[in-house]
N, C-alpha and C. Protein backbone atom coordinates (compact mmCIF):
# COMPACT_ATOMS: atom_id res chain seq x y z
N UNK A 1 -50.69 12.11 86.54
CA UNK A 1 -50.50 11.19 85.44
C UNK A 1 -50.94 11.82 84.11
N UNK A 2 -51.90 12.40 83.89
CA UNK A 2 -52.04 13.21 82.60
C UNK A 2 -51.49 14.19 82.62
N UNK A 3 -50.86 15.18 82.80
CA UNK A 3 -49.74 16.07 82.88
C UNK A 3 -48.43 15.34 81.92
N UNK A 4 -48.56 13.80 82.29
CA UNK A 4 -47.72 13.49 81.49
C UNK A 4 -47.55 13.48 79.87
N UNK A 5 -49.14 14.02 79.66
CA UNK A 5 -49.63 14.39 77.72
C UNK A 5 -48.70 15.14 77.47
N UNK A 6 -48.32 16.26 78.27
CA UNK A 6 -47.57 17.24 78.15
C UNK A 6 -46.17 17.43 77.84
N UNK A 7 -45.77 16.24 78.04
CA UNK A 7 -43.79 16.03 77.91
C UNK A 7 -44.02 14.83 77.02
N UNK A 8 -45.15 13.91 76.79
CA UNK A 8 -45.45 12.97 75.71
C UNK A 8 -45.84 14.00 74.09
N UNK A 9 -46.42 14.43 73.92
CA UNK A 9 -47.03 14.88 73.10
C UNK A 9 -45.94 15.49 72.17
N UNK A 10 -45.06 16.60 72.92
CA UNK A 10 -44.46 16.98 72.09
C UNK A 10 -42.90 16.24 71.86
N UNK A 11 -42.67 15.37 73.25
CA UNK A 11 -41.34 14.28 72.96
C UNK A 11 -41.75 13.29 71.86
N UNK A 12 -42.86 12.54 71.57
CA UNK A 12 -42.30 11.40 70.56
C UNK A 12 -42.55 11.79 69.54
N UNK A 13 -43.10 13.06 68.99
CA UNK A 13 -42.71 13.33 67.00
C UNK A 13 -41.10 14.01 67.35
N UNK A 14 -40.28 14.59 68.59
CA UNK A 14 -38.96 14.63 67.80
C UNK A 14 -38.56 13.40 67.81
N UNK A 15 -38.92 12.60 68.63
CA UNK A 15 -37.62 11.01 68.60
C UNK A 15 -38.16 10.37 66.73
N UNK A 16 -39.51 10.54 66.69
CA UNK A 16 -39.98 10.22 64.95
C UNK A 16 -39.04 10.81 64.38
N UNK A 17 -39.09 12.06 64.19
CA UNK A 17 -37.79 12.69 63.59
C UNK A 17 -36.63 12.15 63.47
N UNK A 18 -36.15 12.29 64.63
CA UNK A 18 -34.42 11.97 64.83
C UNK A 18 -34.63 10.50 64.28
N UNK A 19 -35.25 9.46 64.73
CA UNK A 19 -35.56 7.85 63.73
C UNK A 19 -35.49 8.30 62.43
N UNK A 20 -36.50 8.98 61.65
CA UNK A 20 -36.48 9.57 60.46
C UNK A 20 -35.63 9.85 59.76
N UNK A 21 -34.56 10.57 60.58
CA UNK A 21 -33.64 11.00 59.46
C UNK A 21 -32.08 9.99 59.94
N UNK A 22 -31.91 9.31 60.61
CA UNK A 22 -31.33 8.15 60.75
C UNK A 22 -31.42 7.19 59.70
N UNK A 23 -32.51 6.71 59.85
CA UNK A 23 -33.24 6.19 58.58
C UNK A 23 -32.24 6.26 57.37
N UNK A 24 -33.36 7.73 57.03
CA UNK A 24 -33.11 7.74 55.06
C UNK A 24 -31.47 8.76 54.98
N UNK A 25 -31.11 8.64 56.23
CA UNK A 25 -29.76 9.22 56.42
C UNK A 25 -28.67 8.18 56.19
N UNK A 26 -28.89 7.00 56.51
CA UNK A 26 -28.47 5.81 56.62
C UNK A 26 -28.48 5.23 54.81
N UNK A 27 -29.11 5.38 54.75
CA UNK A 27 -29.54 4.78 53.12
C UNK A 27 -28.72 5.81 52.13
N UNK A 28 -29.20 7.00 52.36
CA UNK A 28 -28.44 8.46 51.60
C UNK A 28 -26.85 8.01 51.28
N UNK A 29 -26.32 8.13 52.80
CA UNK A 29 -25.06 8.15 52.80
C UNK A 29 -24.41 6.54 52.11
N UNK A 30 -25.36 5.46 52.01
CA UNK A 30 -24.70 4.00 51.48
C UNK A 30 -25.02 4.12 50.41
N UNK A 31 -25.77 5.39 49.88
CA UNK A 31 -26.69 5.10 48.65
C UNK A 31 -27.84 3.89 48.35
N UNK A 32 -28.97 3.45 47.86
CA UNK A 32 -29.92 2.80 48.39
C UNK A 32 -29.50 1.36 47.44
N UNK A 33 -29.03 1.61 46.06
CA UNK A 33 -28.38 0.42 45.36
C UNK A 33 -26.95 -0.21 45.81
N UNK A 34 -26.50 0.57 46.56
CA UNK A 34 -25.39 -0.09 47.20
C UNK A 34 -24.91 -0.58 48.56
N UNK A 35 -25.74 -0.34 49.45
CA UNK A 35 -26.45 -0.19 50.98
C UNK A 35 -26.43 -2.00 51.10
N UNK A 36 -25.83 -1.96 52.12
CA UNK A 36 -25.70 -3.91 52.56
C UNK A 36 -26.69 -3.70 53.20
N UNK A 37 -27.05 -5.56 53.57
CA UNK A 37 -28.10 -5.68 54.57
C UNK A 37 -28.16 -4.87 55.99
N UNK A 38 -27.15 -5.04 56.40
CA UNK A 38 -26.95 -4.39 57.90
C UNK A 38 -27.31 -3.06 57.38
N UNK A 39 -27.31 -1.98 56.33
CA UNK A 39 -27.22 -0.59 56.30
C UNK A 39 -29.33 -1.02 56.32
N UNK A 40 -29.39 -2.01 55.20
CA UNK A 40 -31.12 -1.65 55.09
C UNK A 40 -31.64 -1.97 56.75
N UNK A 41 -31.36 -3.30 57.06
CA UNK A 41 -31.94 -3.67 58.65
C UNK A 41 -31.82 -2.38 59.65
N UNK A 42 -31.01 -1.72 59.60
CA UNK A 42 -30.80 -0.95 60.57
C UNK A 42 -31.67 0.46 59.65
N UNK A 43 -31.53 0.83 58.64
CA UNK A 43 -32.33 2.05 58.47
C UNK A 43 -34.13 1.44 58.52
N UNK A 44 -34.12 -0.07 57.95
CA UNK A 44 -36.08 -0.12 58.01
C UNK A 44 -36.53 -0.47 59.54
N UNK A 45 -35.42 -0.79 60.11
CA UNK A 45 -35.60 -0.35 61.87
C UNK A 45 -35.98 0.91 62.25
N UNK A 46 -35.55 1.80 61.92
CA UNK A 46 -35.19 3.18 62.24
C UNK A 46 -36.79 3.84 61.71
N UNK A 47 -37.03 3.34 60.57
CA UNK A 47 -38.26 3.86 60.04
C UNK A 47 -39.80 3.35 60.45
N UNK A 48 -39.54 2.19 61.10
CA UNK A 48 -40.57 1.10 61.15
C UNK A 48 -41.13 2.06 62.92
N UNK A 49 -40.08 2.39 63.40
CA UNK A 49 -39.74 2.90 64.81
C UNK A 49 -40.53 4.14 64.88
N UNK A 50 -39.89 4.91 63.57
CA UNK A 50 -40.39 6.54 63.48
C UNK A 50 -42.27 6.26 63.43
N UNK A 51 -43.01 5.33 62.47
CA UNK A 51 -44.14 5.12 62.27
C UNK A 51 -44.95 4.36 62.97
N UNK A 52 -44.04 3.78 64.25
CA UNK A 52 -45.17 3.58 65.47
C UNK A 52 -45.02 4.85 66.43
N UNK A 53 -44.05 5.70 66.29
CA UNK A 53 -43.91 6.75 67.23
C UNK A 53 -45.32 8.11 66.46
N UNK A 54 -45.23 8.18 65.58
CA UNK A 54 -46.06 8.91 64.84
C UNK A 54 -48.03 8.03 65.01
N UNK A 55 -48.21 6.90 64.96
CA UNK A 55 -49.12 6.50 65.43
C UNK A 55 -49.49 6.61 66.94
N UNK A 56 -48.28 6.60 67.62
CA UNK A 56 -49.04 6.61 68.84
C UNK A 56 -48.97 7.88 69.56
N UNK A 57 -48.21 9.38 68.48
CA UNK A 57 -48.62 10.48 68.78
C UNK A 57 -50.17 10.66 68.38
N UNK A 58 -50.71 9.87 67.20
CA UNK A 58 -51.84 10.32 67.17
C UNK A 58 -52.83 9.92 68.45
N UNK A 59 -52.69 8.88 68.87
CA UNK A 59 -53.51 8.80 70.18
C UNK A 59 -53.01 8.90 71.55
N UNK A 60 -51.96 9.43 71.43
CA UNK A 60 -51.81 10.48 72.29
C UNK A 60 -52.60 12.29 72.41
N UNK A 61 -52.94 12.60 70.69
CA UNK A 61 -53.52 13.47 70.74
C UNK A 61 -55.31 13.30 71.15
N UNK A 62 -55.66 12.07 70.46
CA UNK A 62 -56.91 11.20 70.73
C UNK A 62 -57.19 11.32 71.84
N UNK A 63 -56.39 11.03 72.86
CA UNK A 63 -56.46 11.02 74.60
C UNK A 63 -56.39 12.19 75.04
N UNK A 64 -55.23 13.11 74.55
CA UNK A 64 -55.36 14.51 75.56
C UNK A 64 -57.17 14.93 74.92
N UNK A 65 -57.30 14.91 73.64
CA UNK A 65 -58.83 15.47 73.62
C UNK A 65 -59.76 14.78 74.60
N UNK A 66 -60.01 13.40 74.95
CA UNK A 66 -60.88 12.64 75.62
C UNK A 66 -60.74 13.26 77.34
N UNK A 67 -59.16 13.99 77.45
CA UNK A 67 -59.05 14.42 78.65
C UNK A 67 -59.27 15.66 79.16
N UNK A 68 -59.13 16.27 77.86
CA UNK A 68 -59.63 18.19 77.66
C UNK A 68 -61.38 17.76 78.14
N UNK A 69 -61.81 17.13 77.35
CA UNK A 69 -63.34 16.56 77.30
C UNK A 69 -64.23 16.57 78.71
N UNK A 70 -63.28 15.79 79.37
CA UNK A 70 -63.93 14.90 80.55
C UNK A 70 -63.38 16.46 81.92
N UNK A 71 -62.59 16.71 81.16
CA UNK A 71 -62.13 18.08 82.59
C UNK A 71 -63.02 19.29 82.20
N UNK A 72 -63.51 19.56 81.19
CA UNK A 72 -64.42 20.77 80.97
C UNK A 72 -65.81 20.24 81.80
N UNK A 73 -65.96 21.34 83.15
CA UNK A 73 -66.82 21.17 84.31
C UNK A 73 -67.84 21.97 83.66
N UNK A 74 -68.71 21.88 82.51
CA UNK A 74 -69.91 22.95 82.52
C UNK A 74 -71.02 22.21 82.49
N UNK A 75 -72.38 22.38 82.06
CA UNK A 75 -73.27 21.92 82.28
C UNK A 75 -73.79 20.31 81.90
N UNK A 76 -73.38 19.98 81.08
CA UNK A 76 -73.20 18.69 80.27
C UNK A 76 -72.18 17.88 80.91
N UNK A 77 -71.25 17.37 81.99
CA UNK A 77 -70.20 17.00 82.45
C UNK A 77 -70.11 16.05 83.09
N UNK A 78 -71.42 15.47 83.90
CA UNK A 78 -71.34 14.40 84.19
C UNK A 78 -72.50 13.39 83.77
N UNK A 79 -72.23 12.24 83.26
CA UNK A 79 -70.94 11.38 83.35
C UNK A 79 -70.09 12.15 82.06
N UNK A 80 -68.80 11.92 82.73
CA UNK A 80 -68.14 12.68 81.75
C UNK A 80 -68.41 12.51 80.31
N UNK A 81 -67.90 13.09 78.98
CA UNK A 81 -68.82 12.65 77.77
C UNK A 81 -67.76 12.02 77.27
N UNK A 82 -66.67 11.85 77.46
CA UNK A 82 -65.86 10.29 76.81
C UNK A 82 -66.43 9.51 76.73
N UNK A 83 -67.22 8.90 78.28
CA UNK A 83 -67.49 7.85 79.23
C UNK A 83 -68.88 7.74 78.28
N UNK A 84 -69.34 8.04 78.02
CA UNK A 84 -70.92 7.92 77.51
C UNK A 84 -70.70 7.09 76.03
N UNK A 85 -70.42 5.93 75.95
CA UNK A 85 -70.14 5.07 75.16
C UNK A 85 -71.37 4.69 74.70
N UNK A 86 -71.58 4.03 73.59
CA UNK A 86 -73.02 3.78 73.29
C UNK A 86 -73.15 2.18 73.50
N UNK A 87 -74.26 2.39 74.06
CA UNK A 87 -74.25 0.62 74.76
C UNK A 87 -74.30 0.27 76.21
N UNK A 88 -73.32 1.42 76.79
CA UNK A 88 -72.77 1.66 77.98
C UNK A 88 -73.74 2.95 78.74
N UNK A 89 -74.76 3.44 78.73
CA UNK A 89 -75.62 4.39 79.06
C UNK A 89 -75.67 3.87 80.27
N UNK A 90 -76.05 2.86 80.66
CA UNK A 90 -76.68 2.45 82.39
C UNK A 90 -75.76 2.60 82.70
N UNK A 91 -74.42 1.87 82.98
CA UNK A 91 -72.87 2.00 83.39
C UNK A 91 -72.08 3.36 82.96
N UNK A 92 -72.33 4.49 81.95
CA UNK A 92 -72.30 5.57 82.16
C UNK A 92 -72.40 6.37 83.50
N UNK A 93 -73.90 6.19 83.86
CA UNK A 93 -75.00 6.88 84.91
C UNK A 93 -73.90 6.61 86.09
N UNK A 94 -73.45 5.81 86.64
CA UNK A 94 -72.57 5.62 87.58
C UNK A 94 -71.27 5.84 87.67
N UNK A 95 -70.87 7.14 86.56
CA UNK A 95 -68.90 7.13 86.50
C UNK A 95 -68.51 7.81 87.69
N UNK A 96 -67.58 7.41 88.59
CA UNK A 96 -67.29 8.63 89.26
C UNK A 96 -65.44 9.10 89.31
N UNK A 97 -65.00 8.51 88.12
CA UNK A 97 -63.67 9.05 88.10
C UNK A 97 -63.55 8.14 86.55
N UNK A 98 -62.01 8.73 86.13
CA UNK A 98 -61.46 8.45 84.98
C UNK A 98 -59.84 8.22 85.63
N UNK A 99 -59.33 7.10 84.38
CA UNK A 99 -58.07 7.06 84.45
C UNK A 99 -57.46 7.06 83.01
N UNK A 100 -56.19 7.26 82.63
CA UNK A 100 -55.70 7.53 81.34
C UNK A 100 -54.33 6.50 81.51
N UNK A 101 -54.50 5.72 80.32
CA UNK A 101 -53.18 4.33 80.42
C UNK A 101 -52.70 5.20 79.33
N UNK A 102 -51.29 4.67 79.19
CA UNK A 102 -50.86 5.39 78.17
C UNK A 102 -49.89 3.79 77.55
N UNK A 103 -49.92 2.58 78.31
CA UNK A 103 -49.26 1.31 77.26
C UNK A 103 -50.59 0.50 77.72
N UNK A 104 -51.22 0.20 76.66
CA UNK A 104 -52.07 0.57 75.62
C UNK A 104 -52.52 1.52 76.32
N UNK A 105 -52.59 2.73 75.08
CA UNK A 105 -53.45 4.29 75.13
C UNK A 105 -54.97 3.44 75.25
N UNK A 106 -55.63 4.00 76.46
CA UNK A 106 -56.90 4.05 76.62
C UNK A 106 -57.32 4.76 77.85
N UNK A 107 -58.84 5.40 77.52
CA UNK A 107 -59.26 6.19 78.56
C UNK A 107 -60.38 5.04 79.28
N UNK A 108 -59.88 4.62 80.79
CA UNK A 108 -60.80 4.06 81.65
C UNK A 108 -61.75 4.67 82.59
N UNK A 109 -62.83 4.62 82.19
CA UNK A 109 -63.86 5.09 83.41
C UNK A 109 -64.39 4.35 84.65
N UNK A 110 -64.19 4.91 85.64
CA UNK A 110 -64.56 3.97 86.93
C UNK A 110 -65.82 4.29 86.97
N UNK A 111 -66.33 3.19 87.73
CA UNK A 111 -68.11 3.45 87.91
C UNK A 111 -67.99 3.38 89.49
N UNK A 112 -69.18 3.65 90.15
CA UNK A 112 -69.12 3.69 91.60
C UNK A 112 -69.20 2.69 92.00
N UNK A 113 -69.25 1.42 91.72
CA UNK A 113 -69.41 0.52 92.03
C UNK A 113 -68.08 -0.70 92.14
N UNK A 114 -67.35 0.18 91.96
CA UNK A 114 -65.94 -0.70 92.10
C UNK A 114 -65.25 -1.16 91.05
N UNK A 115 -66.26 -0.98 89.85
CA UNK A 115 -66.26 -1.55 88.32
C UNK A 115 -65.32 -0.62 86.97
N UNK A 116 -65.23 -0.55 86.25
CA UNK A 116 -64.64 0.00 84.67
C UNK A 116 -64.85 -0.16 84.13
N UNK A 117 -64.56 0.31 82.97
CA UNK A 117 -64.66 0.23 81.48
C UNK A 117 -63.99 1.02 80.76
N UNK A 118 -63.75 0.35 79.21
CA UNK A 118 -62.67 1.63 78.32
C UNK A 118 -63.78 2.16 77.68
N UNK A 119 -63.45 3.19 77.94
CA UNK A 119 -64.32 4.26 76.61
C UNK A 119 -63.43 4.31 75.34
N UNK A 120 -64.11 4.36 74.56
CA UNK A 120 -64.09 4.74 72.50
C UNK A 120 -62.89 5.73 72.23
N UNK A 121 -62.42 6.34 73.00
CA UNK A 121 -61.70 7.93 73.25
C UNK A 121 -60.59 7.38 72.15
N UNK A 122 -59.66 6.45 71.83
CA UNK A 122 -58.46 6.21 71.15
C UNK A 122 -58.85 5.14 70.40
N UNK A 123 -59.16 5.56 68.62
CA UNK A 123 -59.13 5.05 67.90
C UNK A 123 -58.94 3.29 67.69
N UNK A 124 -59.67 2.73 67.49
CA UNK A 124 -59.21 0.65 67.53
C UNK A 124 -58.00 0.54 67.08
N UNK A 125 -57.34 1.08 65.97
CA UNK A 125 -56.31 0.99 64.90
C UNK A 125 -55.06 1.14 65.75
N UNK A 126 -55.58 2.23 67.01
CA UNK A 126 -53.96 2.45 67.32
C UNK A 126 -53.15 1.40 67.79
N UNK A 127 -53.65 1.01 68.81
CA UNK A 127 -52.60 0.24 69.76
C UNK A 127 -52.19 -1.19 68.82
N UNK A 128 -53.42 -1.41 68.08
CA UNK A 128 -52.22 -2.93 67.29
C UNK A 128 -51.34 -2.31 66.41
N UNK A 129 -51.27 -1.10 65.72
CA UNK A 129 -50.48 -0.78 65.02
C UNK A 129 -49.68 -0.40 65.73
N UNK A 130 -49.34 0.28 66.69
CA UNK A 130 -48.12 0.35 67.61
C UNK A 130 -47.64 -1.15 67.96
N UNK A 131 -48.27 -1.63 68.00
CA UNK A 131 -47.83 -2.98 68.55
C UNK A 131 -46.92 -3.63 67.17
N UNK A 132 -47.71 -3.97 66.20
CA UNK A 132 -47.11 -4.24 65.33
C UNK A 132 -45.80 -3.45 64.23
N UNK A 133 -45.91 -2.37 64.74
CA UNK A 133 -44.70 -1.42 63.90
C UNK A 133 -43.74 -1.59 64.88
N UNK A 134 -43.69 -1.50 66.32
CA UNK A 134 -43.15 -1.53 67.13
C UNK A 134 -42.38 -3.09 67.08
N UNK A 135 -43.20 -3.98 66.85
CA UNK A 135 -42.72 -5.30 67.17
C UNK A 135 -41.39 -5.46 65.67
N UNK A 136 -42.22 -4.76 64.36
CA UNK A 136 -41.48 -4.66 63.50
C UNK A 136 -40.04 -4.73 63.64
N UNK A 137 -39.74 -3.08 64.08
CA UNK A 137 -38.79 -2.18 64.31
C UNK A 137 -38.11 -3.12 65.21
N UNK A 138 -38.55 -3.91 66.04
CA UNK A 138 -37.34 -4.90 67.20
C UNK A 138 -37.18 -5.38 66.51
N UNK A 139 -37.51 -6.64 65.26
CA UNK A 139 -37.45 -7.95 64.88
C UNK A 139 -35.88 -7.34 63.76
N UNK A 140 -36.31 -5.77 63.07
CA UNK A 140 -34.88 -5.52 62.08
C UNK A 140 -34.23 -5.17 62.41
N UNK A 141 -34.25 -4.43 64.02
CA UNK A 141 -33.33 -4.33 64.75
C UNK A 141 -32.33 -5.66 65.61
N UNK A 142 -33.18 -6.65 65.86
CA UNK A 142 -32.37 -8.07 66.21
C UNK A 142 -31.84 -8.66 64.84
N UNK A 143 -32.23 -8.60 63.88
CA UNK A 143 -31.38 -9.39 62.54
C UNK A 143 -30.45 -8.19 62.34
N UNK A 144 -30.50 -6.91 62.75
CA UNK A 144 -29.48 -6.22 62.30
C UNK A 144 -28.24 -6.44 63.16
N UNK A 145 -28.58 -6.69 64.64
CA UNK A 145 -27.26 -7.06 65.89
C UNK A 145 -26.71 -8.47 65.06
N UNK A 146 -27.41 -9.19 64.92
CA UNK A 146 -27.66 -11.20 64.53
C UNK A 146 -26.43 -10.73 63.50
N UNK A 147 -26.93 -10.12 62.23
CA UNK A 147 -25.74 -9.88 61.19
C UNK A 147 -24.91 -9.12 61.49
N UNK A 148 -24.66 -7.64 62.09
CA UNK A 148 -23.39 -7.49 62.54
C UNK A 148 -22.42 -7.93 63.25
N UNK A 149 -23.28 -8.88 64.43
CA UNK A 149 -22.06 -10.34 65.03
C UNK A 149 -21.53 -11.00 64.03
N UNK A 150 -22.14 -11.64 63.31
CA UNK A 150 -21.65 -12.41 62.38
C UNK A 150 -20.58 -11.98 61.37
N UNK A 151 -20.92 -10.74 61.09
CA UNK A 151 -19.91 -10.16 60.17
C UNK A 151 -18.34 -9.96 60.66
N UNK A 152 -18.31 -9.58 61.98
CA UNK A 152 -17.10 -9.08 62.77
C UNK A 152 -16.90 -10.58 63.24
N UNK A 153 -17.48 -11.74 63.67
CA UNK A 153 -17.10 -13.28 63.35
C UNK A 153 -16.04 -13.69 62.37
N UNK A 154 -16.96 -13.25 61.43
CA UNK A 154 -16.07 -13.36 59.82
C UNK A 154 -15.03 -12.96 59.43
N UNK A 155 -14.87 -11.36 59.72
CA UNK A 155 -13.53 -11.16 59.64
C UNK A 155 -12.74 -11.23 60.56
N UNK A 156 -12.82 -11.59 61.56
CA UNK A 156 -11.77 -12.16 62.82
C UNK A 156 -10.90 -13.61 62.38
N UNK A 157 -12.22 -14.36 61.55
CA UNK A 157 -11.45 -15.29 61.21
C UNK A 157 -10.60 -15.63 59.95
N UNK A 158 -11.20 -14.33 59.47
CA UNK A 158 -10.08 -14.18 57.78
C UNK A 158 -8.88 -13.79 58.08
């Protein structure tokens, strides 16, 4: 499952990209003063998209460090030092494995006792801002389908 950092990390800044230039490619070519709704809905889709993909490369990078972290076996290593949350010292003392979510990015530490917890490893900011850029990017992407039905409505019946 973390192996999967590896085809994550460097896949979602190109899909940012390719969103990116969709985007202000979209706008370019309508020009931005002359660009209908459907051209803006569909390019501030496109952009809203690129900037949760770019947020949640950053904690994607957040996590592979918390995972570089917790796999370096040298003298300092256990409980792993993700896991050593402050607050969390007694429930530290007992980690005996880690897991890595990647919807919501967070690093979970198991304790021996059957128990968990998230460690600090991925920034607070990320996951509602993915959430919310993300939720964005659907909502101008559904008024952009909503108005292109309507439009091809319209002229069917002219």
């Amino acid at each position: 499952m973390v192996l999967l950092l590896l085809l994550l990390i460097p896949a979602v800044p190109v899909l940012a990209a390719g969103l990116i230039g969709y985007g202000l490619g979209s706008l370019g070519r309508a020009g931005v003063r002359r660009a209908d709704r459907l051209t803006w809905l569909r390019s501030t889709a496109a952009l809203l998209g690129a900037a949760a993909a770019v947020v949640y490369t950053w904690g994607l990078l957040a996590l592979a460090g918390a995972t570089l972290d917790a796999e370096d076996h040298g003298v300092d290593s256990s409980p792993p030092r993700p896991c050593r949350t402050p607050g969390l010292f007694e429930r530290a003392v007992h980690v005996v494995d880690y897991t890595v979510r990647y919807a919501p990015l967070r690093f979970v530490c198991r304790t021996s006792d059957g128990g968990s917890y998230v460690a600090d490893a991925v920034p607070g900011y990320v996951n509602p801002a993915v959430l919310g850029l993300g939720a964005g990017a659907v909502a101008c992407a559904g008024a952009g389908v909503v108005d292109g039905g309507r439009r091809v409505r319209l002229s069917a019946a002219a």
